[in-house]
C-alpha atoms as a PDB file:
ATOM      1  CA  UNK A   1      94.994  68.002  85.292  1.00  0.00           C
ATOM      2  CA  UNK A   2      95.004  66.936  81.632  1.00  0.00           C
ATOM      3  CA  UNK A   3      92.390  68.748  79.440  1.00  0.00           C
ATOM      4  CA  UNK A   4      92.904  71.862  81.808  1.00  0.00           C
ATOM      5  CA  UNK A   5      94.575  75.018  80.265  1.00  0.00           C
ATOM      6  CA  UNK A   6      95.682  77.759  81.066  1.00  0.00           C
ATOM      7  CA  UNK A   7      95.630  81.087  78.465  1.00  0.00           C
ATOM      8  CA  UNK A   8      98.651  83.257  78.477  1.00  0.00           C
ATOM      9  CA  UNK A   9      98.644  86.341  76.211  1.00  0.00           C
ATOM     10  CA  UNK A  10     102.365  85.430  74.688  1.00  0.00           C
ATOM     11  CA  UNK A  11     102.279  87.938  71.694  1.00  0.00           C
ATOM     12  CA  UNK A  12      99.997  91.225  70.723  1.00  0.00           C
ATOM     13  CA  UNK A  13      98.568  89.481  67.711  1.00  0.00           C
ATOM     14  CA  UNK A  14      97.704  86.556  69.013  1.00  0.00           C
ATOM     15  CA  UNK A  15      96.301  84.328  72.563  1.00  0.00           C
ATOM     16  CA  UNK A  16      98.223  80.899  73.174  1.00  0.00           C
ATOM     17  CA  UNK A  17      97.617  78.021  75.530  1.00  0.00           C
ATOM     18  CA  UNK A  18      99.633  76.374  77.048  1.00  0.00           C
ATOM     19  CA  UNK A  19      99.557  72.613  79.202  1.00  0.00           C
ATOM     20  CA  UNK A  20      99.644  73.134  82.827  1.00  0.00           C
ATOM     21  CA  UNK A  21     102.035  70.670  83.496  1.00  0.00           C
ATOM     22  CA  UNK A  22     104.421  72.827  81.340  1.00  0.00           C
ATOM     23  CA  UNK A  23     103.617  75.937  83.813  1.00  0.00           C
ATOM     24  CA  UNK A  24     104.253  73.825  86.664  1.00  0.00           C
ATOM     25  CA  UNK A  25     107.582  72.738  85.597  1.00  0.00           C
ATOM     26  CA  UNK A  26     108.555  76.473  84.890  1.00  0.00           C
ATOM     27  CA  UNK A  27     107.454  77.330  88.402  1.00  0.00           C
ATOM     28  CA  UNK A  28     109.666  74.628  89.964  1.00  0.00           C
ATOM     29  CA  UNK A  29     112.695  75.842  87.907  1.00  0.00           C
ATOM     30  CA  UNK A  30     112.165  79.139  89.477  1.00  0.00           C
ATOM     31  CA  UNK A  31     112.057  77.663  92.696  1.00  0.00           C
ATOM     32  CA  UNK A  32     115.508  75.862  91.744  1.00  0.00           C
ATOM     33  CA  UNK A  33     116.631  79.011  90.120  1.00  0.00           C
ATOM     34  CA  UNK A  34     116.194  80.805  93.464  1.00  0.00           C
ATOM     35  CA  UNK A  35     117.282  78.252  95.627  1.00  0.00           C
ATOM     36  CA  UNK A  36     121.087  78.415  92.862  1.00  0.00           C
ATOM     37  CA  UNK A  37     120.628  82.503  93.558  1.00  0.00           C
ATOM     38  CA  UNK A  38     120.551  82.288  97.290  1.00  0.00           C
ATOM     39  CA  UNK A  39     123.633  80.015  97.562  1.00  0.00           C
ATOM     40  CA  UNK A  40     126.157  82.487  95.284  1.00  0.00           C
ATOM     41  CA  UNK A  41     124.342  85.770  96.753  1.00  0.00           C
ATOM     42  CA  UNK A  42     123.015  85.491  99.825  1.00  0.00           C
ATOM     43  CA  UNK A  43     122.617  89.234  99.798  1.00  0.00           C
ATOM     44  CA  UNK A  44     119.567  88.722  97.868  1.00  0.00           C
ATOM     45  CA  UNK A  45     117.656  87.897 101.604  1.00  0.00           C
ATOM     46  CA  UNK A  46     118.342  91.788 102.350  1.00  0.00           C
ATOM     47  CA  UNK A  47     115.821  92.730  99.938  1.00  0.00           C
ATOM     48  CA  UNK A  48     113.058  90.565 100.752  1.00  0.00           C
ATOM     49  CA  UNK A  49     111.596  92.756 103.644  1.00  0.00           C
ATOM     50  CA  UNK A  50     111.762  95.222 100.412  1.00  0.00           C
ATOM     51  CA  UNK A  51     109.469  93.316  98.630  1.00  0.00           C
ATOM     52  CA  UNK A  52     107.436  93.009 101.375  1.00  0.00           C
ATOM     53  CA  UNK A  53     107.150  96.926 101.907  1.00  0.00           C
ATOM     54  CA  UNK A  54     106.437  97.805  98.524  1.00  0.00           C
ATOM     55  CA  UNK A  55     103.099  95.294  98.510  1.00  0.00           C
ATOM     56  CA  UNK A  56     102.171  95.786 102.298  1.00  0.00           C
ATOM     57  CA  UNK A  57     101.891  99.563 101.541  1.00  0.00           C
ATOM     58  CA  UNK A  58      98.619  99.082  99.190  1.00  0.00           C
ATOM     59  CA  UNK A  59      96.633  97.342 102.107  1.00  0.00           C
ATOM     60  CA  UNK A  60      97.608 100.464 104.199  1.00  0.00           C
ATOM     61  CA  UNK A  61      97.125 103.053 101.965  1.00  0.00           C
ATOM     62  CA  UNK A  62      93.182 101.445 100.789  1.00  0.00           C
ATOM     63  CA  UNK A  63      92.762  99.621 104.442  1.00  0.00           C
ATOM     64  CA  UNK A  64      93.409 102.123 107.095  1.00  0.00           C
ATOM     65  CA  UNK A  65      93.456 105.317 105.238  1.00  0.00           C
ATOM     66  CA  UNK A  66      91.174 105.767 102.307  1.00  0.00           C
ATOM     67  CA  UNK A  67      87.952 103.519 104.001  1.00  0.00           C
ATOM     68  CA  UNK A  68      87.586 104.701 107.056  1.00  0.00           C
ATOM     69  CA  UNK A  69      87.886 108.654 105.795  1.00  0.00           C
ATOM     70  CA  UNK A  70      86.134 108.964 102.822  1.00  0.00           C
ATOM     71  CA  UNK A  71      82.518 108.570 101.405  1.00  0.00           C
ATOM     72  CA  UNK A  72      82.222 105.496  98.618  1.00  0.00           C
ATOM     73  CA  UNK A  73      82.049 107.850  96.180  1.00  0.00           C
ATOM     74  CA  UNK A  74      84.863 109.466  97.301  1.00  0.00           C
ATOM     75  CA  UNK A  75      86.737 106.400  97.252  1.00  0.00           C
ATOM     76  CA  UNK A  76      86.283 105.521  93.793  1.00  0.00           C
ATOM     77  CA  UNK A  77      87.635 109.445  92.714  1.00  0.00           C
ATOM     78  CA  UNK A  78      90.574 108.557  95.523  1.00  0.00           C
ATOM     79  CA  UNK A  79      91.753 105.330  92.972  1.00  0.00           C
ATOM     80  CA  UNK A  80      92.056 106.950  89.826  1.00  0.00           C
ATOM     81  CA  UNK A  81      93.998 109.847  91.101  1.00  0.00           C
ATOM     82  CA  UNK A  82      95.868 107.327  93.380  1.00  0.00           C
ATOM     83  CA  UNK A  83      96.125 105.096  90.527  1.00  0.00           C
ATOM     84  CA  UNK A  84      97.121 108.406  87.754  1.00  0.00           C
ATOM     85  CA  UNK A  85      99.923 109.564  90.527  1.00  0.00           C
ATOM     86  CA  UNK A  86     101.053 106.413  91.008  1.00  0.00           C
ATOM     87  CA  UNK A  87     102.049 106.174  87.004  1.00  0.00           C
ATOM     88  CA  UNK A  88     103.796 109.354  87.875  1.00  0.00           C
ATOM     89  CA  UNK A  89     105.643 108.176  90.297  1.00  0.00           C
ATOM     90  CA  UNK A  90     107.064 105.049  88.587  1.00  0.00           C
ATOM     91  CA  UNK A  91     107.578 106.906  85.450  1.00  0.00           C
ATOM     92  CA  UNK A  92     109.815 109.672  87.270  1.00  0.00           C
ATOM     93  CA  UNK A  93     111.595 107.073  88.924  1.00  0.00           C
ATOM     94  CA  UNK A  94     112.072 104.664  86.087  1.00  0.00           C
ATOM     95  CA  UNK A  95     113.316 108.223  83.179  1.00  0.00           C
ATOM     96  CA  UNK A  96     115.992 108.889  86.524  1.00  0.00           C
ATOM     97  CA  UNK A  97     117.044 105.366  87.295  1.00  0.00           C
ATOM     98  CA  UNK A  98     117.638 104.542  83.354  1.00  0.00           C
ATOM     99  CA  UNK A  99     118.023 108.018  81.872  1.00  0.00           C
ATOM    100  CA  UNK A 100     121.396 107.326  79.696  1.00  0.00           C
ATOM    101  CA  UNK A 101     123.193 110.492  81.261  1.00  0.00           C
ATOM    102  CA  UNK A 102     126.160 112.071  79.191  1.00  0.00           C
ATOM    103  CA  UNK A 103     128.346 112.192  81.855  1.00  0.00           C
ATOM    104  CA  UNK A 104     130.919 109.733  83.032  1.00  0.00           C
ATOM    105  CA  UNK A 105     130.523 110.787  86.299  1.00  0.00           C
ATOM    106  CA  UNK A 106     126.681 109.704  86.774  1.00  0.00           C
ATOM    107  CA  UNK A 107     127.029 105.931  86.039  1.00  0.00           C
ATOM    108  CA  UNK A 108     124.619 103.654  87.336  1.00  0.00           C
ATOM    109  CA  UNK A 109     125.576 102.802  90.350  1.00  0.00           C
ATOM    110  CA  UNK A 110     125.912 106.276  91.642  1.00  0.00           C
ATOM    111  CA  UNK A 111     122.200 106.728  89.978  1.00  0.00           C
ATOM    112  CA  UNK A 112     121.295 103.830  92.244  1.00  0.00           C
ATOM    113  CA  UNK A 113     122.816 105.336  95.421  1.00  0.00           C
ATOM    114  CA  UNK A 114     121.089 108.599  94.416  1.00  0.00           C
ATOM    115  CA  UNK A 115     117.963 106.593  93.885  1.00  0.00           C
ATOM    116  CA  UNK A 116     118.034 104.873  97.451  1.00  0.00           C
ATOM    117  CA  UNK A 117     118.760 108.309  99.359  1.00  0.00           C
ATOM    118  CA  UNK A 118     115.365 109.551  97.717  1.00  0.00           C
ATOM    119  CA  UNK A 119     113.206 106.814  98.495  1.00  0.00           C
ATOM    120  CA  UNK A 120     114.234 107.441 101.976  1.00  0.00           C
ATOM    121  CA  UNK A 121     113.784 111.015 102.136  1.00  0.00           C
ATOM    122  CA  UNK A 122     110.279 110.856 100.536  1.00  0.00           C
ATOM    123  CA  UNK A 123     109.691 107.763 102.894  1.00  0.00           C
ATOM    124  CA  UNK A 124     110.356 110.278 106.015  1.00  0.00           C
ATOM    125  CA  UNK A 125     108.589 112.767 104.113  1.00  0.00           C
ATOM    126  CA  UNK A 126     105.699 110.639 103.474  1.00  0.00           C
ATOM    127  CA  UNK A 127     105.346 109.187 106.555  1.00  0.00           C
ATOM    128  CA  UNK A 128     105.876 112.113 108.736  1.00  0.00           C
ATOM    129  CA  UNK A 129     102.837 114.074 106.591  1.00  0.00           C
ATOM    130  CA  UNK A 130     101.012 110.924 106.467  1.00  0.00           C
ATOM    131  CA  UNK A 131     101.117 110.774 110.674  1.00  0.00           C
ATOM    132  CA  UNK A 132      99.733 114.726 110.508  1.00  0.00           C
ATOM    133  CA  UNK A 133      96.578 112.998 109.744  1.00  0.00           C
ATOM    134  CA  UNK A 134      96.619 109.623 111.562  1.00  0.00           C
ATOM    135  CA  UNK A 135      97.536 110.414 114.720  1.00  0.00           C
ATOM    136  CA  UNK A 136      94.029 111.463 116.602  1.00  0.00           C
ATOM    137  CA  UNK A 137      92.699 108.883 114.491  1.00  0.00           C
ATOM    138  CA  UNK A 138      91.258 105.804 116.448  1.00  0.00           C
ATOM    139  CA  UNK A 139      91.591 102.672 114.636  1.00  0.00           C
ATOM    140  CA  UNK A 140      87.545 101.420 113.218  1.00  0.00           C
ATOM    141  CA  UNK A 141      86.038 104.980 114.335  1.00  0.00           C
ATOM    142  CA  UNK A 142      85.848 107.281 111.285  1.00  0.00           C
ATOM    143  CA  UNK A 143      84.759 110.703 111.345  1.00  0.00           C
ATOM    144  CA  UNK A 144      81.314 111.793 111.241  1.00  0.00           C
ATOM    145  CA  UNK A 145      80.262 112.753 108.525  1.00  0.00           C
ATOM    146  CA  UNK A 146      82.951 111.005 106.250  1.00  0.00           C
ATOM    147  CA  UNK A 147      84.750 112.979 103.991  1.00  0.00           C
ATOM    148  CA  UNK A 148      83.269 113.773 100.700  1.00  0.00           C
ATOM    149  CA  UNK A 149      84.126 115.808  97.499  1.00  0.00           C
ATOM    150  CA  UNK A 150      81.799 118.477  97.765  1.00  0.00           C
ATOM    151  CA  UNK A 151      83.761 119.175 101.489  1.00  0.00           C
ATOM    152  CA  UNK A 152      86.721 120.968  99.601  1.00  0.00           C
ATOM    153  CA  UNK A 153      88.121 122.500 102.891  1.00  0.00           C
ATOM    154  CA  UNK A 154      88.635 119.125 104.510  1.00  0.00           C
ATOM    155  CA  UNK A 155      88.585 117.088 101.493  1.00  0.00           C
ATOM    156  CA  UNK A 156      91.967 118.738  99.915  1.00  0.00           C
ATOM    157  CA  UNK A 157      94.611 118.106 102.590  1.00  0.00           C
ATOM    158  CA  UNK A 158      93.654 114.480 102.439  1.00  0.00           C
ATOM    159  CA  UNK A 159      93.483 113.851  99.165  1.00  0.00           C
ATOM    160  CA  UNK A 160      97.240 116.051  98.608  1.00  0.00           C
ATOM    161  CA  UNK A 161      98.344 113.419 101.429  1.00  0.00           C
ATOM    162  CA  UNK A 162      96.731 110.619  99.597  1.00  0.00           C
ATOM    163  CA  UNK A 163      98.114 110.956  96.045  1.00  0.00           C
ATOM    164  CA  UNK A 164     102.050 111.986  97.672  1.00  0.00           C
ATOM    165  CA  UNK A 165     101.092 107.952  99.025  1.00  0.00           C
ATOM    166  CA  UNK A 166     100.792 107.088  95.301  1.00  0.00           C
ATOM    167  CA  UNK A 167     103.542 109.366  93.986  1.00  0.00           C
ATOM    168  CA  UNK A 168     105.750 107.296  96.373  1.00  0.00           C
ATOM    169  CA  UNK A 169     104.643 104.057  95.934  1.00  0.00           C
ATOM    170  CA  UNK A 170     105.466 104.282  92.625  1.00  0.00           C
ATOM    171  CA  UNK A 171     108.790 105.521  93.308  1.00  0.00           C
ATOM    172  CA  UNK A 172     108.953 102.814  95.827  1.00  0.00           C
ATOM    173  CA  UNK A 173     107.696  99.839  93.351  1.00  0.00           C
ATOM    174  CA  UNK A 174     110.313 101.420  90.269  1.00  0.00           C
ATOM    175  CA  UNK A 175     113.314 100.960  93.052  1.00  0.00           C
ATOM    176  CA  UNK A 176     112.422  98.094  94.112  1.00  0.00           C
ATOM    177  CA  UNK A 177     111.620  96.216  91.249  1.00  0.00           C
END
């Protein structure tokens, strides 16, 4: 592995490199770091299938929703409002989650209770609109035709259901991470 490197953007100004045995060694002390985590905390397992959620989603939500329905074109104008609500979503999450409140009586933890109760209304929320749509659906048969922009009348609905998937992933990725 000597003469390989590896860039890492470390500063605005400016590109470093770095030896790959040096990233290596940080990447087992992370493994050792998690390994010290797990043995004080062993609460920290509970949020694994959290992690897990929050990247499984994107395969569902580009996967089984926005491929079989829409046109390619379609598709592409899909992303960048998934990808614009998404923003949204992490950005209202992240101003409530560390919004420095005046009062003594919203402290942090109670803006992280507050935080988990509205992930999992919006989940229900999200999921029970998102199963509106899914559930004559029959998994690798799309419609005919497939769903393009020009189709406003059956275009809309999805794409309202489509972007609430990005508004809450984004919620979803701010709590979680």
């Amino acid at each position: 592995m000597e003469g390989r490197h590896i860039s890492v953007i470390k500063q605005l100004y400016g590109l470093y490199w770095l030896d790959v045995w040096k990233i290596s060694l940080q990447l087992w002390s992370e493994v050792k770091g998690m390994y010290h985590v797990l043995q004080q905390n062993l609460w920290i397992i509970t949020l694994f299938p959290f992690f897990a959620a929050s990247n499984w989603f994107y395969m569902y939500q580009t996967n089984d929703f926005n491929v079989p329905n829409f046109a390619s074109r379609t598709r592409s104008f899909n992303w960048h409002w998934s990808m614009f609500f998404n923003m949204v979503g992490v950005w209202t999450m992240g101003t409530f989650l560390d919004f420095p409140f005046k009062s003594k009586h919203v402290g942090r933890a109670t803006r992280a209770k507050t935080g988990i109760v509205y992930v999992l209304v919006v989940t229900l929320a999200m999921w029970g609109g998102g199963w509106v749509f899914v559930k004559d659906a029959v998994r690798g048969v799309s419609p005919d035709p497939l769903i393009g922009v020009p189709e406003s009348a059956r275009y809309f609905p999805y794409l309202a259901i489509y972007i609430f998937y990005a508004f809450y992933d984004g919620c979803f990725q701010a709590y979680a991470y």
